[in-house]
Protein backbone atom coordinates (compact mmCIF):
# COMPACT_ATOMS: atom_id res chain seq x y z
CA UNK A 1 107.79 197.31 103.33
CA UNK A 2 107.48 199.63 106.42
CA UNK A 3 108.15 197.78 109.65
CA UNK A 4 104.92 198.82 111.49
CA UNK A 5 103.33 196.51 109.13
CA UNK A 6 105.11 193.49 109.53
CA UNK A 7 104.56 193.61 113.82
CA UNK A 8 101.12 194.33 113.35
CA UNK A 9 100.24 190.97 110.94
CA UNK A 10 98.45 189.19 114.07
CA UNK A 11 95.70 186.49 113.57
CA UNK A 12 92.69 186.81 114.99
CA UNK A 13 91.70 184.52 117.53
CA UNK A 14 88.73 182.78 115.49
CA UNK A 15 91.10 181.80 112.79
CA UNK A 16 93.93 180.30 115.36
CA UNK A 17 90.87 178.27 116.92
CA UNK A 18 89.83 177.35 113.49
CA UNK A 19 93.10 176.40 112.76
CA UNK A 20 93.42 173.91 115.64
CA UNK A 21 89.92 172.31 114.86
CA UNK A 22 91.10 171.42 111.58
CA UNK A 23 94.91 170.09 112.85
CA UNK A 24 92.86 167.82 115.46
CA UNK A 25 90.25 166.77 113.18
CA UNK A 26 92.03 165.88 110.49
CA UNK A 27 94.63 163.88 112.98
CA UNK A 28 92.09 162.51 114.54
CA UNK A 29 90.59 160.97 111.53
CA UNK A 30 93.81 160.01 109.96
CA UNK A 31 94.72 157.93 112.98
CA UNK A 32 91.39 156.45 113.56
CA UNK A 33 91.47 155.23 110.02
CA UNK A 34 94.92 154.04 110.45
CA UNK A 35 94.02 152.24 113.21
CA UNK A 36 91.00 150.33 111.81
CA UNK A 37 93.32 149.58 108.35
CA UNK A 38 93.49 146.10 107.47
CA UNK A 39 97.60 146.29 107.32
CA UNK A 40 100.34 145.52 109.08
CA UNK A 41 101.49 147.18 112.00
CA UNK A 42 104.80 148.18 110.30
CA UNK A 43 103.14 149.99 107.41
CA UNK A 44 100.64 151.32 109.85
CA UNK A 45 103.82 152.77 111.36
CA UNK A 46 105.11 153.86 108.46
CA UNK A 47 101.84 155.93 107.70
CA UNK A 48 102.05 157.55 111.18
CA UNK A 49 105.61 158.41 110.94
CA UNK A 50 105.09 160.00 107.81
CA UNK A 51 102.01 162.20 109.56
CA UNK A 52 104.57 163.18 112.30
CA UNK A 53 107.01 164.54 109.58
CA UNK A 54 104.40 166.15 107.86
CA UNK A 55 103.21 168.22 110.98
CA UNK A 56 106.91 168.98 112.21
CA UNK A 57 107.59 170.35 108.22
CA UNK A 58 104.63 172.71 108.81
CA UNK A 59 105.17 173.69 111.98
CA UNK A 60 109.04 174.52 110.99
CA UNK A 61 108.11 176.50 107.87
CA UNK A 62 105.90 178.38 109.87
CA UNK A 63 108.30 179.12 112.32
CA UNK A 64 111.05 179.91 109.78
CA UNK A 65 108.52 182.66 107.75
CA UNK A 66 107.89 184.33 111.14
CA UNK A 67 112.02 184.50 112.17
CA UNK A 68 112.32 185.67 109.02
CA UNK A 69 109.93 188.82 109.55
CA UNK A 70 110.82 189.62 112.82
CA UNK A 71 114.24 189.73 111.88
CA UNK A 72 113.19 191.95 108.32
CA UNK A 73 111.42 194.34 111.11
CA UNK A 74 114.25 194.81 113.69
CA UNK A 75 116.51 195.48 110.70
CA UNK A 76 114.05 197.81 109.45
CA UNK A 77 113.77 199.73 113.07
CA UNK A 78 117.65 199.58 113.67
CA UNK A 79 118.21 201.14 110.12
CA UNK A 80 115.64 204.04 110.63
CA UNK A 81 117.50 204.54 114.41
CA UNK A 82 120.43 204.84 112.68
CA UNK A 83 119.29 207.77 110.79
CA UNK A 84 117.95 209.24 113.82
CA UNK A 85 120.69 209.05 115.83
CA UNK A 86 124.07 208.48 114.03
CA UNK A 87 126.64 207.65 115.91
């Protein structure tokens, strides 16, 4: 896969603000329903820990994918410099 277009994959801003309406929404709602649960506080914990985990897994993956294709595309460049200029 040429490198020009992995660095070019950028989102468009409509779909990053979409994205964000949906991650506060959907937080939003889970903790308002957590909060009016008729639990205990420690499984009401639990529940909330378990959304924190859930949103640092994402946000790691997501992370990890885009290391991962930066680092495919700067091997990609530094291989086709190589040719270029050999040392």
């Amino acid at each position: 896969m040429p490198a020009q277009i992995l660095t070019n994959q950028q989102p468009s801003g409509v779909f990053i603000a979409a994205s964000w309406v949906a991650l506060l929404a959907g937080a939003v709602s889970y903790n308002v329903r957590l909060w009016n649960a008729q639990m205990p506080l420690n499984k009401k914990g639990y529940y909330f820990t378990v959304l924190m985990y859930g949103l640092f897994s994402a946000v790691s993956v997501q992370k990890s994918v885009r290391d991962r294709m930066e680092c495919y595309a700067y091997a990609q460049r530094k291989r086709m410099l190589r040719y270029v200029f050999p040392a």
